[in-house]
N, C-alpha and C. Protein backbone atom coordinates (compact mmCIF):
# COMPACT_ATOMS: atom_id res chain seq x y z
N UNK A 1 0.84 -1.19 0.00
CA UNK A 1 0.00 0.00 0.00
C UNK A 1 0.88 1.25 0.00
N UNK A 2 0.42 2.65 -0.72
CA UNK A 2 1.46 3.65 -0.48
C UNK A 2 0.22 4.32 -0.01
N UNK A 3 0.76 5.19 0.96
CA UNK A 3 0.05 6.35 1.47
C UNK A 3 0.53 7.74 0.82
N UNK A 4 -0.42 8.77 0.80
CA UNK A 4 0.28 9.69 -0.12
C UNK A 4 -0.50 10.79 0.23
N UNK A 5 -0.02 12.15 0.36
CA UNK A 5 -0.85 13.11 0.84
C UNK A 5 -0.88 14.39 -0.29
N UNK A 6 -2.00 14.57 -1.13
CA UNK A 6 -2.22 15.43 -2.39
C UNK A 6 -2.68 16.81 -2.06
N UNK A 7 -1.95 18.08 -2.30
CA UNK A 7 -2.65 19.39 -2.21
C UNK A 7 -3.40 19.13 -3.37
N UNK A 8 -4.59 20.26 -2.83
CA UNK A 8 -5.64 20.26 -3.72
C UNK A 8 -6.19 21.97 -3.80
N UNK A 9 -5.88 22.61 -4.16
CA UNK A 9 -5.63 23.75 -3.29
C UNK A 9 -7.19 24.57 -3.52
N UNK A 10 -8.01 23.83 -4.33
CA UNK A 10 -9.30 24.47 -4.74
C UNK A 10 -10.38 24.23 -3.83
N UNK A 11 -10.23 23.06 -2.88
CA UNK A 11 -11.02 22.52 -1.99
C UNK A 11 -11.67 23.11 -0.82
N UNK A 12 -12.39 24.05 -1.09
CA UNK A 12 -12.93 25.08 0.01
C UNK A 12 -14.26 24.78 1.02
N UNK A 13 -15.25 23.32 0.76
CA UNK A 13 -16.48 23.35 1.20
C UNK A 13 -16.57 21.95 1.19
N UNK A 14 -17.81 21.81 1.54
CA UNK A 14 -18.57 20.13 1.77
C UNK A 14 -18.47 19.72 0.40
N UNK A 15 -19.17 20.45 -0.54
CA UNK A 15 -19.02 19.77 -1.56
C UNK A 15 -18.19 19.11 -2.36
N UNK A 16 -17.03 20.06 -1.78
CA UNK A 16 -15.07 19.87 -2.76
C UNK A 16 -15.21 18.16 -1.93
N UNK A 17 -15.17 18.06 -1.05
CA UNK A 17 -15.28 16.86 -0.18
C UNK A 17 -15.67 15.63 -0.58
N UNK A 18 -17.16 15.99 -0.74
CA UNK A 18 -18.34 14.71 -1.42
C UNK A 18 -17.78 14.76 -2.69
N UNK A 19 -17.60 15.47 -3.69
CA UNK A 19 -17.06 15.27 -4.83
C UNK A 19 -15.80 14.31 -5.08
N UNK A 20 -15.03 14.62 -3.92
CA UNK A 20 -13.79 14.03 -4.42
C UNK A 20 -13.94 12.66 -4.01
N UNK A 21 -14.13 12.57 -2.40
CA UNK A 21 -13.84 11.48 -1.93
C UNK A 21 -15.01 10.68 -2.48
N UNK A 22 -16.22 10.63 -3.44
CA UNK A 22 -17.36 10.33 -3.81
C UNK A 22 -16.44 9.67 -5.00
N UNK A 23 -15.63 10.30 -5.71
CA UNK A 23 -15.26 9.72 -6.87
C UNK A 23 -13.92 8.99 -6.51
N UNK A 24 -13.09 9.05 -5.37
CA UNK A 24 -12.02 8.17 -5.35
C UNK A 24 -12.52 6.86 -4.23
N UNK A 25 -13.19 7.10 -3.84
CA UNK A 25 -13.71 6.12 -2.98
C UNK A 25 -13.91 4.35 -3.62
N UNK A 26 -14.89 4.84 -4.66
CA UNK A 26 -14.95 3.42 -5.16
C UNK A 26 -13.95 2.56 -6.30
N UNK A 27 -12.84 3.68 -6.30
CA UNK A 27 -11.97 3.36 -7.20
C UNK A 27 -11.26 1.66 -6.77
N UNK A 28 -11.22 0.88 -7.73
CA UNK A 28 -10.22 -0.63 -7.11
C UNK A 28 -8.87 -0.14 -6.78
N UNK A 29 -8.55 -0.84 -5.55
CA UNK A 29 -7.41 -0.08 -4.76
C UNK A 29 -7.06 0.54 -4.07
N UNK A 30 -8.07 1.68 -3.93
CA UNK A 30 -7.97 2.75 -3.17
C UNK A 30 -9.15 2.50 -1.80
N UNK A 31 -8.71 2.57 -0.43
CA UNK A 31 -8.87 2.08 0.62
C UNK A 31 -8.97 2.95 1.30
N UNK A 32 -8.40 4.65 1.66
CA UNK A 32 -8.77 5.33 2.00
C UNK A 32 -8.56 6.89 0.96
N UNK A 33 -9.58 7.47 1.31
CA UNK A 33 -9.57 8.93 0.68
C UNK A 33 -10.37 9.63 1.05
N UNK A 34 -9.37 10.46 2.12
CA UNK A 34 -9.98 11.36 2.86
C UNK A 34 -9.68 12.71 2.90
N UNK A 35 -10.60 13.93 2.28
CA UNK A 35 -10.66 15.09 1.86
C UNK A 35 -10.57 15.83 3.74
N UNK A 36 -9.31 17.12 3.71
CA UNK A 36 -9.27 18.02 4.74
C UNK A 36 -9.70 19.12 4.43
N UNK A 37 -10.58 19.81 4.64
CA UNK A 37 -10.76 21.30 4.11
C UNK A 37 -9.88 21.72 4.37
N UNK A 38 -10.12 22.21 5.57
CA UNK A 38 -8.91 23.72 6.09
C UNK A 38 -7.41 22.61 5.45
N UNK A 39 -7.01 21.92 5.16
CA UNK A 39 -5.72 22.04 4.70
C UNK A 39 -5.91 22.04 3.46
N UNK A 40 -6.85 21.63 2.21
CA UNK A 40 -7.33 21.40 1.30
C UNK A 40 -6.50 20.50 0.66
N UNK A 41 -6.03 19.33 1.33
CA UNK A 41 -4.99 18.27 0.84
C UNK A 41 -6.32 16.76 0.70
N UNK A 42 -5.72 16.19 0.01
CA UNK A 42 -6.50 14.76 -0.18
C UNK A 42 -5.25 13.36 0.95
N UNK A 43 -5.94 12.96 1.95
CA UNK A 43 -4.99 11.30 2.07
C UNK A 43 -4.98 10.46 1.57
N UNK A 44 -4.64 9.47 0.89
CA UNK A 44 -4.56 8.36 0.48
C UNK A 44 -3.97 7.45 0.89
N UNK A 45 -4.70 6.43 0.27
CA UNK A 45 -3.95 4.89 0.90
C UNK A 45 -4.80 3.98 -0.25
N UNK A 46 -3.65 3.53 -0.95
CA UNK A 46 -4.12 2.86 -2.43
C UNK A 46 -2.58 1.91 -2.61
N UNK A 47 -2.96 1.05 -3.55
CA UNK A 47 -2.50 0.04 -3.87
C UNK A 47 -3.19 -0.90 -5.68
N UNK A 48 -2.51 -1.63 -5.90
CA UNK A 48 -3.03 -2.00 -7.50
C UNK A 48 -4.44 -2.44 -6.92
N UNK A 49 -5.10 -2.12 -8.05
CA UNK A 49 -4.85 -1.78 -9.48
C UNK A 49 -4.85 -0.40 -9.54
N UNK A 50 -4.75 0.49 -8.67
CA UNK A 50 -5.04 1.92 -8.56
C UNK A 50 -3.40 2.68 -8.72
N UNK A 51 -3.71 4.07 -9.16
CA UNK A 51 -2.25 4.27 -9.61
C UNK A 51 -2.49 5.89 -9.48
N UNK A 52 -1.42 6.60 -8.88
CA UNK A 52 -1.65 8.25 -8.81
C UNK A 52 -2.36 8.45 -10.18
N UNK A 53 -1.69 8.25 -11.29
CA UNK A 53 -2.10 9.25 -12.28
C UNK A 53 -3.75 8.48 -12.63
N UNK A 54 -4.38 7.43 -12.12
CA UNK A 54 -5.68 7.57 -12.42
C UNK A 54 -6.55 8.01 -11.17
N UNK A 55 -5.88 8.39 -10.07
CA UNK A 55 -6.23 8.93 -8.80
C UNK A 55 -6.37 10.78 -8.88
N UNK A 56 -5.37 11.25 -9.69
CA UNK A 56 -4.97 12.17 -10.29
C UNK A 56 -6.41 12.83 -11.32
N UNK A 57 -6.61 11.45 -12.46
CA UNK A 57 -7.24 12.28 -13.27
C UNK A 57 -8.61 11.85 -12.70
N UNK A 58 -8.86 11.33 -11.70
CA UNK A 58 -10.44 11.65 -11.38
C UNK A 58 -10.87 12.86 -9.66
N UNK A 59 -9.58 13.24 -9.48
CA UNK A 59 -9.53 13.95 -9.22
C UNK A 59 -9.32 15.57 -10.27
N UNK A 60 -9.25 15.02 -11.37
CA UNK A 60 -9.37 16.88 -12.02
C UNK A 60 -10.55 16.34 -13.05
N UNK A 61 -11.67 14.91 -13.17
CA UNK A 61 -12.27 15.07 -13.73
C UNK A 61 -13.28 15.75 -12.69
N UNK A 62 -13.18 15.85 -11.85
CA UNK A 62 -14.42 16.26 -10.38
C UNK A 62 -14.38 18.23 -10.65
N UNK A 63 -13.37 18.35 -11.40
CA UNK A 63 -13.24 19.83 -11.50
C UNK A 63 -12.11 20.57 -10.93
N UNK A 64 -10.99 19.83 -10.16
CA UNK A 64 -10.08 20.63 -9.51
C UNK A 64 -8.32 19.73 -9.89
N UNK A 65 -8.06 21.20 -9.50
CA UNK A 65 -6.43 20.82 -9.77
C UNK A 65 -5.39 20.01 -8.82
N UNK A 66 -4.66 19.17 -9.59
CA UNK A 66 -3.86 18.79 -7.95
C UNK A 66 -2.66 19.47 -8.09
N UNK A 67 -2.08 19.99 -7.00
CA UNK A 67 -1.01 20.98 -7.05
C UNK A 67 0.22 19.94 -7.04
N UNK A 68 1.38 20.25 -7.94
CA UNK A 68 2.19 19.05 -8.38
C UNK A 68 3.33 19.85 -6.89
C-alpha cells in the first residue's frame, strides 16, 4: 500500500469533499480517501490496481487541480 498526501488547493467546502472522496472512494485499490478542508490536501492509501495518475485524473475530472 502507499500512502500519499495530495494538495488540492481548490477545496474550500462540503461539496469539494463529497465530490472528491465520492469519486475516489470506489476506485479498485484505493482504501482510503480522505478530503481536509482547512488544509485542502487529499490522504490516500491505495494500492493496484489503482495508480496516482488515475487517482490524479479523477480527481481533475471532479473539476479541480492537484497541485504538483
Amino acid at each position: 500500500m502507499t500512502n500519499l498526501t495530495l494538495s488540492v488547493p481548490d477545496i474550500s467546502c462540503g461539496h469539494c469533499k463529497s465530490s472528491i472522496e465520492g469519486a475516489l472512494s470506489p476506485m479498485d485499490g484505493v482504501s482510503k480517501a480522505e478530503v481536509a478542508i482547512d488544509a485542502a490536501t487529499v490522504e490516500l492509501e491505495f494500492g493496484d490496481p489503482a495508480t496516482l495518475e488515475a487517482i490524479v485524473a479523477a480527481i481533475e475530472d471532479q473539476g479541480y487541480e492537484v497541485a504538483s
